[in-house]
PDB file of N, CA and C in Angstrom:
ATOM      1  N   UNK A   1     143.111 116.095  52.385  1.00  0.00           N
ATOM      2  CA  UNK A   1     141.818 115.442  52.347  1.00  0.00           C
ATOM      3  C   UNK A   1     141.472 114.947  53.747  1.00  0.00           C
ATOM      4  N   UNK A   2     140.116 115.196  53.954  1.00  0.00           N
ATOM      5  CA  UNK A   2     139.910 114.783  55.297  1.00  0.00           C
ATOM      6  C   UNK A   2     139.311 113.512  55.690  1.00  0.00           C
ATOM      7  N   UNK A   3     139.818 112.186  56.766  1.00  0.00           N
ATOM      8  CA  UNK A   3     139.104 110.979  57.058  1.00  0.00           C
ATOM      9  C   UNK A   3     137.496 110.866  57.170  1.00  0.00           C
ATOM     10  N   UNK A   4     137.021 109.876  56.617  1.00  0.00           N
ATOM     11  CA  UNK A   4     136.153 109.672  56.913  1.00  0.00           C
ATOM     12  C   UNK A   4     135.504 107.750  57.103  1.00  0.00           C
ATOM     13  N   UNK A   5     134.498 107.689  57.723  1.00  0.00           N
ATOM     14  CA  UNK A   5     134.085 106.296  57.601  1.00  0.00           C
ATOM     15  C   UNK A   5     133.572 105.961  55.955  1.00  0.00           C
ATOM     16  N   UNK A   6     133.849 104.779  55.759  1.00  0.00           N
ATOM     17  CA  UNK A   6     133.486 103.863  54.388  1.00  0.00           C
ATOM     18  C   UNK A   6     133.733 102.731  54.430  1.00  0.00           C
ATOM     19  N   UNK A   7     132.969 102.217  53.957  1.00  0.00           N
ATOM     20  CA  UNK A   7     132.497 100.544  53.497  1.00  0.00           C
ATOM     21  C   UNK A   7     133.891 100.054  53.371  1.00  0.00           C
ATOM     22  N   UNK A   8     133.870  99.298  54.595  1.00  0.00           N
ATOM     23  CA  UNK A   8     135.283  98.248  54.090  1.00  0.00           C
ATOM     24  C   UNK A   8     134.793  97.288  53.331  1.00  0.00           C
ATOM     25  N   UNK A   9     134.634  97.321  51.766  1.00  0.00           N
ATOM     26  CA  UNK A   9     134.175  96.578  50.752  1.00  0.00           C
ATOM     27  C   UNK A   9     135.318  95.435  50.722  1.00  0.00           C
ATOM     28  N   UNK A  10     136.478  95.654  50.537  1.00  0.00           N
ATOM     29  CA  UNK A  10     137.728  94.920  50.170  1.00  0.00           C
ATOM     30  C   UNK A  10     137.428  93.524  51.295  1.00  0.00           C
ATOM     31  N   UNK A  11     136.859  93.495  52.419  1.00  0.00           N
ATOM     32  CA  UNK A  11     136.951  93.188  53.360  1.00  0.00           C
ATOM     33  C   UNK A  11     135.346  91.750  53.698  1.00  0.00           C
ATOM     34  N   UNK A  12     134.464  93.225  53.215  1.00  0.00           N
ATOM     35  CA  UNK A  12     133.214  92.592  53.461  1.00  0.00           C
ATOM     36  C   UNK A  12     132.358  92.404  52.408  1.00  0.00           C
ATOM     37  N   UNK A  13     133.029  91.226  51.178  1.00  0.00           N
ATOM     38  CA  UNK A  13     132.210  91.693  49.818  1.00  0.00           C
ATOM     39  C   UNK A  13     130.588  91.480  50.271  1.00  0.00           C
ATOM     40  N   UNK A  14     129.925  91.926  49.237  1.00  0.00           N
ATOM     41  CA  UNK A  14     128.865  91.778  49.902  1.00  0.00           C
ATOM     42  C   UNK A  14     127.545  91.676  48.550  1.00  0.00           C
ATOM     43  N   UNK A  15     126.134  90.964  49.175  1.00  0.00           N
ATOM     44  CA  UNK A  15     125.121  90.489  47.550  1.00  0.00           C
ATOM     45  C   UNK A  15     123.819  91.124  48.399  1.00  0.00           C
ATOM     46  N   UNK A  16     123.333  91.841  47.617  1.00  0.00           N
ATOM     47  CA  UNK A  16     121.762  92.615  48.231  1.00  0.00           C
ATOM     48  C   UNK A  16     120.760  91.430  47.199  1.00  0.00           C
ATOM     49  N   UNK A  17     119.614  91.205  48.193  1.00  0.00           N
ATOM     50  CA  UNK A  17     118.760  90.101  47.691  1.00  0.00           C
ATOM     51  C   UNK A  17     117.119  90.478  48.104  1.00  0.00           C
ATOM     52  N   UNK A  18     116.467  90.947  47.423  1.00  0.00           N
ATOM     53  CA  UNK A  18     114.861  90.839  48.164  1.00  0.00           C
ATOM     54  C   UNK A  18     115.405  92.151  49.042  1.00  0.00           C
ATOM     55  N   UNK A  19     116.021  93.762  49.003  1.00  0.00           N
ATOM     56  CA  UNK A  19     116.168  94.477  50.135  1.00  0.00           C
ATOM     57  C   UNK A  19     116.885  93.861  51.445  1.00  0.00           C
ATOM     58  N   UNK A  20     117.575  92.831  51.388  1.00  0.00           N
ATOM     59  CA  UNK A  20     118.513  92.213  52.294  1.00  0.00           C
ATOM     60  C   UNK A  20     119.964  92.417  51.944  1.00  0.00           C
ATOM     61  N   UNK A  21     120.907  92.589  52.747  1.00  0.00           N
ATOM     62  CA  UNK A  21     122.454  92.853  52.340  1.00  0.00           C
ATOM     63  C   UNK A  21     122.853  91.522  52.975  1.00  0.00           C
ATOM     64  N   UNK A  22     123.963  90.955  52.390  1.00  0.00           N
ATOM     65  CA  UNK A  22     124.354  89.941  53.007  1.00  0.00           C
ATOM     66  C   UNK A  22     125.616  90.182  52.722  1.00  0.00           C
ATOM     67  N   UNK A  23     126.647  90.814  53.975  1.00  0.00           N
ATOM     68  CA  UNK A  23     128.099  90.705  53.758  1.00  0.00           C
ATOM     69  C   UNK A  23     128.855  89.350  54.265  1.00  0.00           C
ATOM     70  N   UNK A  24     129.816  89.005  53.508  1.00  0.00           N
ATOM     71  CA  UNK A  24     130.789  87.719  53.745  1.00  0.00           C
ATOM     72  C   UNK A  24     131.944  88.489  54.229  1.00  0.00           C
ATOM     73  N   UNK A  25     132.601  88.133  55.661  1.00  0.00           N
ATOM     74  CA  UNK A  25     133.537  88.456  56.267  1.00  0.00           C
ATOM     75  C   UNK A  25     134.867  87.493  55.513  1.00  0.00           C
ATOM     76  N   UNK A  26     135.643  88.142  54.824  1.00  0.00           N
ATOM     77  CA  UNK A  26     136.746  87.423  54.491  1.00  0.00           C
ATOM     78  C   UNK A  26     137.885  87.258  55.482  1.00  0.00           C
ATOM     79  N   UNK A  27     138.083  87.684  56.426  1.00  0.00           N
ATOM     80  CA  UNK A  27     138.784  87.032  56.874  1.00  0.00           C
ATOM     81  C   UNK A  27     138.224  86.083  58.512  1.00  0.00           C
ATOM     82  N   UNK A  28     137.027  86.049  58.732  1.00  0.00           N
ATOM     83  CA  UNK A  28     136.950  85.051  59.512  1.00  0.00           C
ATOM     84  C   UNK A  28     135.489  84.092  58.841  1.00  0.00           C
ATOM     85  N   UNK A  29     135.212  84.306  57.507  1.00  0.00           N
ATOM     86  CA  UNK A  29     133.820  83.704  57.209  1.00  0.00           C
ATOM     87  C   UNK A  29     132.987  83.766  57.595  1.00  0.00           C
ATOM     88  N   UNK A  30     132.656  84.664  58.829  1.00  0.00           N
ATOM     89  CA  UNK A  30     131.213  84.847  59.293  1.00  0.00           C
ATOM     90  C   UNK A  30     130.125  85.689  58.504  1.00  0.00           C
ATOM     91  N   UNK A  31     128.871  85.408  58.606  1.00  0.00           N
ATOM     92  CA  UNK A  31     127.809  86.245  57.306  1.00  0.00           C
ATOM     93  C   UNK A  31     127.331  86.748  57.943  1.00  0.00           C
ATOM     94  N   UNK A  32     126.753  88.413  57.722  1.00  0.00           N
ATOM     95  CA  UNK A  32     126.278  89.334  58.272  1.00  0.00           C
ATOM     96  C   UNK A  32     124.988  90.067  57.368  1.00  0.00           C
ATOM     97  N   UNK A  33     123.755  90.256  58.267  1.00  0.00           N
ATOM     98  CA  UNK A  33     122.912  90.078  57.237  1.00  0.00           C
ATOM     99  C   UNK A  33     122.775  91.423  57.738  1.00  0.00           C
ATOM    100  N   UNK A  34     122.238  92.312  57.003  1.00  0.00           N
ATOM    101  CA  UNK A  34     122.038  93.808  57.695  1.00  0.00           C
ATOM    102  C   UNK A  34     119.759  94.086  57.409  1.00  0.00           C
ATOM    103  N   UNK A  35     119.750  94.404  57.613  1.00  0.00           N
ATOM    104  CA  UNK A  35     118.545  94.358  57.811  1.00  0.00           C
ATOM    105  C   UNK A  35     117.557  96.060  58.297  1.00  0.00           C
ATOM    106  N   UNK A  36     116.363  96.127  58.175  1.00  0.00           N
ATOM    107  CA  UNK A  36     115.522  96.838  58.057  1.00  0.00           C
ATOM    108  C   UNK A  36     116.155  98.381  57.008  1.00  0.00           C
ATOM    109  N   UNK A  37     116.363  98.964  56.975  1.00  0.00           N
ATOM    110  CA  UNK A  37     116.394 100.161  56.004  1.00  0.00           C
ATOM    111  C   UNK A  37     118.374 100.261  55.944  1.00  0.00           C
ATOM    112  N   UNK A  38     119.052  99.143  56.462  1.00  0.00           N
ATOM    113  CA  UNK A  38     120.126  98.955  56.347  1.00  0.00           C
ATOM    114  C   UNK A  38     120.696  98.953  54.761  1.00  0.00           C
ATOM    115  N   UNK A  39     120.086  98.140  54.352  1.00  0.00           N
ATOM    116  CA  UNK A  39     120.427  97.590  52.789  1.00  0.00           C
ATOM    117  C   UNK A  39     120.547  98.959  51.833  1.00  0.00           C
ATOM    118  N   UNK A  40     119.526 100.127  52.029  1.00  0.00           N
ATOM    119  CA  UNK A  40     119.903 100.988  51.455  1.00  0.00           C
ATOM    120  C   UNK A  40     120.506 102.449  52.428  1.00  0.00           C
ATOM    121  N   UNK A  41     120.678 101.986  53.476  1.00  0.00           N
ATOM    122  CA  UNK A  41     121.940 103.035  53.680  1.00  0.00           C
ATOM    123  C   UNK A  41     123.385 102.348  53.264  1.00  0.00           C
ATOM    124  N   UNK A  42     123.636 100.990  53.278  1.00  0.00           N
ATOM    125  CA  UNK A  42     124.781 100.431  52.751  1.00  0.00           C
ATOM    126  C   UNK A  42     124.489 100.595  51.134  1.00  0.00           C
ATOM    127  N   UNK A  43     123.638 100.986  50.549  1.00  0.00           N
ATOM    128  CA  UNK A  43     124.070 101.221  48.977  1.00  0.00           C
ATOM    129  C   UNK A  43     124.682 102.338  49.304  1.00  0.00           C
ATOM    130  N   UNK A  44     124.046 103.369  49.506  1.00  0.00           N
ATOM    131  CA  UNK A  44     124.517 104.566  49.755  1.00  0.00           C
ATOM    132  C   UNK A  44     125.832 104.564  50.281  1.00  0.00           C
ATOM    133  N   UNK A  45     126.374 103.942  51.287  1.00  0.00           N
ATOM    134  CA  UNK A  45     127.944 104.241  51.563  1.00  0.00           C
ATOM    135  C   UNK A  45     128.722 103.498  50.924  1.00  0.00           C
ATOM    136  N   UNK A  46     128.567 102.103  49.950  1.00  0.00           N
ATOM    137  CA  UNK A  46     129.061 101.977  48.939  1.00  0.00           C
ATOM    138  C   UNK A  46     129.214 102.819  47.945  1.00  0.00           C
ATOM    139  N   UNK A  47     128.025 103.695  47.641  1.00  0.00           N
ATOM    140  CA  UNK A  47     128.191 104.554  46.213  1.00  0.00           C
ATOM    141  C   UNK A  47     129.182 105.693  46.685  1.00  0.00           C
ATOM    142  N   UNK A  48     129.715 105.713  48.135  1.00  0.00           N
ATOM    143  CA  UNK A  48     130.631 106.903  48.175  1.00  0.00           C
ATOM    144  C   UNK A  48     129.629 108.196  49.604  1.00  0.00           C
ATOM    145  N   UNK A  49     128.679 108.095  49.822  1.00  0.00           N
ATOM    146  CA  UNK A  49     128.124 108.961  50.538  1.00  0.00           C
ATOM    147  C   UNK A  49     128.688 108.492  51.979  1.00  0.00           C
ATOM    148  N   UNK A  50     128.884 110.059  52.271  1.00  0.00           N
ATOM    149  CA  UNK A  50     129.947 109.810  54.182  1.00  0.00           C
ATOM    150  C   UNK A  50     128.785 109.496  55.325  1.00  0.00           C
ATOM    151  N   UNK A  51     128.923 108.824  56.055  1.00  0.00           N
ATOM    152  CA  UNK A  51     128.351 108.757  57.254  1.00  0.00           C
ATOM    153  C   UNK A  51     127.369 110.177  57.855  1.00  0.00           C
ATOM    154  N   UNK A  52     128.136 111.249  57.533  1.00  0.00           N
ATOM    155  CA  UNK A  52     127.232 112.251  58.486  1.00  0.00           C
ATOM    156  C   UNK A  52     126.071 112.872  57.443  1.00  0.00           C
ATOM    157  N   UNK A  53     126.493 112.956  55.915  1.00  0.00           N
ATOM    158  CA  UNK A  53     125.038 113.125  55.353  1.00  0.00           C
ATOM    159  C   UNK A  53     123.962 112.474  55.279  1.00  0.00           C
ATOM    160  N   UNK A  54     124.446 110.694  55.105  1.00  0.00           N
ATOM    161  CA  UNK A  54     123.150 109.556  55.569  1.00  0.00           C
ATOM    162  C   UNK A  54     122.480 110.461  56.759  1.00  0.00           C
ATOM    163  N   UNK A  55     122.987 110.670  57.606  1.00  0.00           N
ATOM    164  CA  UNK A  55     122.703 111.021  59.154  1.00  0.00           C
ATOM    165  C   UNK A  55     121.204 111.990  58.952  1.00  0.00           C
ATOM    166  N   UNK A  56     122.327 112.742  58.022  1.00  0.00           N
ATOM    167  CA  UNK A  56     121.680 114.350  58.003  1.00  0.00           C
ATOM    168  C   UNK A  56     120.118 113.900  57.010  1.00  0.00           C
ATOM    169  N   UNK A  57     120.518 113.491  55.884  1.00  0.00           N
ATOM    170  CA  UNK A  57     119.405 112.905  54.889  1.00  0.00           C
ATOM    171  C   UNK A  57     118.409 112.076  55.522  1.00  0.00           C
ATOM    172  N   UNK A  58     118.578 111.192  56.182  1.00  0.00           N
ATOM    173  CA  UNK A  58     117.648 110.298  57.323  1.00  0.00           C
ATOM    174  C   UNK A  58     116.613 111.143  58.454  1.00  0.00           C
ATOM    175  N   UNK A  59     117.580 112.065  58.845  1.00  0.00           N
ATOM    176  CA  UNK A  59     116.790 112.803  59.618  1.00  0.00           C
ATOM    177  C   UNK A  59     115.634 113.987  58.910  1.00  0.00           C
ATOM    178  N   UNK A  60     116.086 114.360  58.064  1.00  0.00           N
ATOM    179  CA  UNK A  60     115.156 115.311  57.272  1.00  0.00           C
ATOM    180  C   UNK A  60     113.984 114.740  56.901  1.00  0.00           C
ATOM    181  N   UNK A  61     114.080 113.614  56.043  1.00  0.00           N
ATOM    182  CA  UNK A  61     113.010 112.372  55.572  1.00  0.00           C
ATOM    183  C   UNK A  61     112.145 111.773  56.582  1.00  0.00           C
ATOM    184  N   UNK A  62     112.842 111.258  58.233  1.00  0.00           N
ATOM    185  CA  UNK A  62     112.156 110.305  58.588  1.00  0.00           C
ATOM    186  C   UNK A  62     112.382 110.886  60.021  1.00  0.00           C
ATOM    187  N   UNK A  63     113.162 112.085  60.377  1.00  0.00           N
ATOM    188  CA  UNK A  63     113.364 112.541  61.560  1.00  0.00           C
ATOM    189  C   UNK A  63     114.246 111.690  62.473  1.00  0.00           C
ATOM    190  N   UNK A  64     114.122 112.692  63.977  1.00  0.00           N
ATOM    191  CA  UNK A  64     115.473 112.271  64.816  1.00  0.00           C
ATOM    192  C   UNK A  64     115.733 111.460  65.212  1.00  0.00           C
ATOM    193  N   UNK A  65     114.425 110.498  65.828  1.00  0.00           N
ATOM    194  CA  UNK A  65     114.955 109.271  66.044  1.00  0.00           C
ATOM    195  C   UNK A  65     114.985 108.165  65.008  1.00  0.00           C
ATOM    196  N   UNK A  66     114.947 108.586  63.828  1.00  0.00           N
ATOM    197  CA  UNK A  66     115.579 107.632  62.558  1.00  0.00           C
ATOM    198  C   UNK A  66     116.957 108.178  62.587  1.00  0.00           C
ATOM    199  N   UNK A  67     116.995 109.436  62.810  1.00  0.00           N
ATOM    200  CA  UNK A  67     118.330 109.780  62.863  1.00  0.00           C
ATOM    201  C   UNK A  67     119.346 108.573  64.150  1.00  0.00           C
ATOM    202  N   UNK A  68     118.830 108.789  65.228  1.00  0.00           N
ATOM    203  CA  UNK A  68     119.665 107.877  66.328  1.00  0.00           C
ATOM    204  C   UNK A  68     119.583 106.716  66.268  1.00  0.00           C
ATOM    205  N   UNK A  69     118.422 106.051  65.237  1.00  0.00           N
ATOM    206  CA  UNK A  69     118.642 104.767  65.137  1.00  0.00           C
ATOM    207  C   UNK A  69     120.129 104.320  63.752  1.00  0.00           C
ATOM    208  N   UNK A  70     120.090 105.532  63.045  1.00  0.00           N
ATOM    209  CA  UNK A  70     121.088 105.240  62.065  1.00  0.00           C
ATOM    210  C   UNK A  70     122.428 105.294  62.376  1.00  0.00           C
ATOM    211  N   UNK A  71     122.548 106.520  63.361  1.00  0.00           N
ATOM    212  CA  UNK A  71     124.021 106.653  63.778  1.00  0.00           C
ATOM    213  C   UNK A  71     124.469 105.317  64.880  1.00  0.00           C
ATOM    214  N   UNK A  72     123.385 105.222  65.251  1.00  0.00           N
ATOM    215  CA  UNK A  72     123.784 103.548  66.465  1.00  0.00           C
ATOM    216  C   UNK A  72     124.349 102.825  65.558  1.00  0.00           C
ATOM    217  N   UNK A  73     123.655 102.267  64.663  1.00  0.00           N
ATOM    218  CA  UNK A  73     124.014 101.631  63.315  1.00  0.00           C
ATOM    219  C   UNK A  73     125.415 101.865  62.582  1.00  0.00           C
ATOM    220  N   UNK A  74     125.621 102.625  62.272  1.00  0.00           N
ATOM    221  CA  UNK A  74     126.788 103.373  61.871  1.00  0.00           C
ATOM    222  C   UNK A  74     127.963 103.009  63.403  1.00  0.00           C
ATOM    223  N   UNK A  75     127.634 103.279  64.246  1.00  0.00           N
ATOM    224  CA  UNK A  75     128.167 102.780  65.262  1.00  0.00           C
ATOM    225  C   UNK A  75     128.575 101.844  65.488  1.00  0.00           C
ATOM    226  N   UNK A  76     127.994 100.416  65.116  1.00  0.00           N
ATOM    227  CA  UNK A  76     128.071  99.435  65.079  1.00  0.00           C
ATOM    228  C   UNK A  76     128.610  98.675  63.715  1.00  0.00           C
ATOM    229  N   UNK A  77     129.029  99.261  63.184  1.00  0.00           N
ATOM    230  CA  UNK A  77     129.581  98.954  61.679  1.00  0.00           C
ATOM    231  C   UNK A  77     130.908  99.278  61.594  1.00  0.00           C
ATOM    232  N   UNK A  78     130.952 100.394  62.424  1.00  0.00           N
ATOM    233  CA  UNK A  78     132.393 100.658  62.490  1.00  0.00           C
ATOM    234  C   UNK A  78     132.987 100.208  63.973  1.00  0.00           C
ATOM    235  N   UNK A  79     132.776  99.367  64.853  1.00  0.00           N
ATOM    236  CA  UNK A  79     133.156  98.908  65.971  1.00  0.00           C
ATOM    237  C   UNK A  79     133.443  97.354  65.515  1.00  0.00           C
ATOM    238  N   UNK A  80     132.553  96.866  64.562  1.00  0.00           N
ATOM    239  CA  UNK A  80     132.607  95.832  63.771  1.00  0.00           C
ATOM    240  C   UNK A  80     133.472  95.959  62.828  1.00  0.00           C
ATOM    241  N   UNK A  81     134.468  96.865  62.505  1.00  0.00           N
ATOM    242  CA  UNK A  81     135.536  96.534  61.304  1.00  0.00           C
ATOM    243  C   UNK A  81     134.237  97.291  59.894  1.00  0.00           C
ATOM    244  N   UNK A  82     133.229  97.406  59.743  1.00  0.00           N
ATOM    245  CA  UNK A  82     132.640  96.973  58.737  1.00  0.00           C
ATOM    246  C   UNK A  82     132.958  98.230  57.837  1.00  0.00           C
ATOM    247  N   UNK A  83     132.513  99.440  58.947  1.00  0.00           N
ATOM    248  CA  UNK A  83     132.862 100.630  57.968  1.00  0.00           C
ATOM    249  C   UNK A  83     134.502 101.376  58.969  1.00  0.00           C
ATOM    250  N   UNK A  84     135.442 101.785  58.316  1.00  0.00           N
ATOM    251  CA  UNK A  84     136.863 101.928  58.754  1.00  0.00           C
ATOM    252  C   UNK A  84     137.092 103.795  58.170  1.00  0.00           C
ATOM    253  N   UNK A  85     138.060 103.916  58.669  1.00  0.00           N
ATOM    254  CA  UNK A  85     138.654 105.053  58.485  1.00  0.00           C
ATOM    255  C   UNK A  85     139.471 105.363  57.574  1.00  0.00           C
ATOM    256  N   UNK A  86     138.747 106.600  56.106  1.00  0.00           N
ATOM    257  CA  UNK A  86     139.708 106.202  55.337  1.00  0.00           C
ATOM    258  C   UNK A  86     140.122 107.940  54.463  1.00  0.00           C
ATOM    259  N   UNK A  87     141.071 108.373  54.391  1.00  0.00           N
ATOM    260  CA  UNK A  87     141.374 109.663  53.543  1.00  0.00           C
ATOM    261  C   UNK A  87     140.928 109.446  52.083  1.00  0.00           C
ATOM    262  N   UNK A  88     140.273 108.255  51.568  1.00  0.00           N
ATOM    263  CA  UNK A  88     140.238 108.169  49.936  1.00  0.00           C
ATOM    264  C   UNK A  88     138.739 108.207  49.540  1.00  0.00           C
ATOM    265  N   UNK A  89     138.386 108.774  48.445  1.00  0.00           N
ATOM    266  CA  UNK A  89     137.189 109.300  48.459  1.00  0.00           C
ATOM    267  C   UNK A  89     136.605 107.820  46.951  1.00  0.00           C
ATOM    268  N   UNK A  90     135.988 107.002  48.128  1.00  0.00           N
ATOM    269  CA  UNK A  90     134.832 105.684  47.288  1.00  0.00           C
ATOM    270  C   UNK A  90     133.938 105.806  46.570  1.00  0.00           C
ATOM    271  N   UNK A  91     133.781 105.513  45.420  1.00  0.00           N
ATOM    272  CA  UNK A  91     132.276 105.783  44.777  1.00  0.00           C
ATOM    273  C   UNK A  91     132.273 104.284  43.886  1.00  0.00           C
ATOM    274  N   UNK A  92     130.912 104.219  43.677  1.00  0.00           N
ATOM    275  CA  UNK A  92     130.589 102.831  43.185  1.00  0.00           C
ATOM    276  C   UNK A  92     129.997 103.491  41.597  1.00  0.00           C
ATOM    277  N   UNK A  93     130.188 102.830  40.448  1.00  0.00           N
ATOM    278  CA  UNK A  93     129.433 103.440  39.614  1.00  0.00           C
ATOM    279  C   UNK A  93     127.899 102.946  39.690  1.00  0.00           C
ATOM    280  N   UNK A  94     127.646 101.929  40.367  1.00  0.00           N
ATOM    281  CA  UNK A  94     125.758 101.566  40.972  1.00  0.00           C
ATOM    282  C   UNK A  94     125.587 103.023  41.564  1.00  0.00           C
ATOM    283  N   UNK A  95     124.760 103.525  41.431  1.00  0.00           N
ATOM    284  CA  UNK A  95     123.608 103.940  41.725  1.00  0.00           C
ATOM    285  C   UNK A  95     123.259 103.297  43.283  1.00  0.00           C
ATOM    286  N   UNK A  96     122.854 104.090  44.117  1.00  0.00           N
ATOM    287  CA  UNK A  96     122.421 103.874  45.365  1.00  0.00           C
ATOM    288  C   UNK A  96     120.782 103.301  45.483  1.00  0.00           C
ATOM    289  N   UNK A  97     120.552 102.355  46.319  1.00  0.00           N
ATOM    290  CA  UNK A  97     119.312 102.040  46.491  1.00  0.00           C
ATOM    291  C   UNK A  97     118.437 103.454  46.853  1.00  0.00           C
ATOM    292  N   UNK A  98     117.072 103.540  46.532  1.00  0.00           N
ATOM    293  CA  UNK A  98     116.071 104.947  46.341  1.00  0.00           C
ATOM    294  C   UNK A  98     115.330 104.592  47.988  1.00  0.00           C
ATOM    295  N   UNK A  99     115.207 105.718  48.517  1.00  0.00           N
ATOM    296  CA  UNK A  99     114.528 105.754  49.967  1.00  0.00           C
ATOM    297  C   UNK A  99     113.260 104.992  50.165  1.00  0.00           C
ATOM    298  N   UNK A 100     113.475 104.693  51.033  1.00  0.00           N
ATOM    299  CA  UNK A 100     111.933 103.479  51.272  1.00  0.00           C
ATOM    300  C   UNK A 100     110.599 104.876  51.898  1.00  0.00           C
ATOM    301  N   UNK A 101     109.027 104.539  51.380  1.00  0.00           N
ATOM    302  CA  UNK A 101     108.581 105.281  52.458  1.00  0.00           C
ATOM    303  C   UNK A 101     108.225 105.817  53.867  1.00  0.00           C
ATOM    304  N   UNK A 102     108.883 104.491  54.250  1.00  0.00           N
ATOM    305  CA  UNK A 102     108.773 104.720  56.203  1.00  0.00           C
ATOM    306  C   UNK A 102     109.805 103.806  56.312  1.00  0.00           C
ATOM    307  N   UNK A 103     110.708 104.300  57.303  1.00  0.00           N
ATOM    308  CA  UNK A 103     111.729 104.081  57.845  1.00  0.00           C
ATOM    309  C   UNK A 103     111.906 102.841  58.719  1.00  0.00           C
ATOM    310  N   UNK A 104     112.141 101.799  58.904  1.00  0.00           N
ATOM    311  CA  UNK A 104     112.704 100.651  59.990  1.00  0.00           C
ATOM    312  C   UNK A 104     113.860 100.524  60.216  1.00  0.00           C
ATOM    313  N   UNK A 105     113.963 100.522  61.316  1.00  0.00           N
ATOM    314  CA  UNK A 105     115.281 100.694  61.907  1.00  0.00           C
ATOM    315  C   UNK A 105     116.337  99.479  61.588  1.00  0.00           C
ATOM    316  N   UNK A 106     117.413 100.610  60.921  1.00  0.00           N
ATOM    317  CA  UNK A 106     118.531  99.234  60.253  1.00  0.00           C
ATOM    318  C   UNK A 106     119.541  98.783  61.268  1.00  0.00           C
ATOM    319  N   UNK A 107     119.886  97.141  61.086  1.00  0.00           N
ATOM    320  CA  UNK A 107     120.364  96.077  62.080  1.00  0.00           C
ATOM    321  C   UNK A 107     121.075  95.689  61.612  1.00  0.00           C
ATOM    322  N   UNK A 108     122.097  95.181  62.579  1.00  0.00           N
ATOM    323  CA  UNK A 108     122.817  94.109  61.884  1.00  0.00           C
ATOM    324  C   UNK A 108     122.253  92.654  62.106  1.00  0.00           C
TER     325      UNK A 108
END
């Protein structure tokens, strides 16, 4: 089976509110709010979807530079501990948040 990035859930439980994600860092308590079209690419890599199809799916929908704003993102999630390296294949039985119609660039 081959590595891939995924939601360090164990790590960063986390409560979606109003299209807002709000992860709780368990081991240093800091809160991380993710923001603009974040909330539903983090459903999505909770429900199990890898990093490079978000990529691929983002770009088809909303094009390339939604594409480079997502992989920065993705970038930053995993430099942050948030999303990690893992051989085991995650799925959530939720259902993934449904695509917004115009794209804003997701933050932490």
């Amino acid at each position: 089976m081959q590595e891939r990035l995924v939601a360090n859930s164990s790590r960063f439980p986390h409560e979606t509110i109003d299209n807002e994600t709000i992860l709780f860092d368990a081991e240093t308590g800091h809160i991380v709010l993710l923001a603009g079209c974040a909330s539903v690419l983090w459903s999505h890599l909770v429900y199990g979807t890898g990093v490079a199809q978000l990529c691929d799916e983002v770009e088809s929908r909303f094009g390339s530079d939604a594409r480079a704003g997502t992989q920065k993102f993705f970038d930053d999630l995993h430099a942050a501990n948030i999303l990690v390296m893992s051989d085991n294949d995650v799925q959530s039985a939720v259902a993934p948040s449904p695509w917004p119609a115009q794209f804003v660039t997701p933050a932490l």
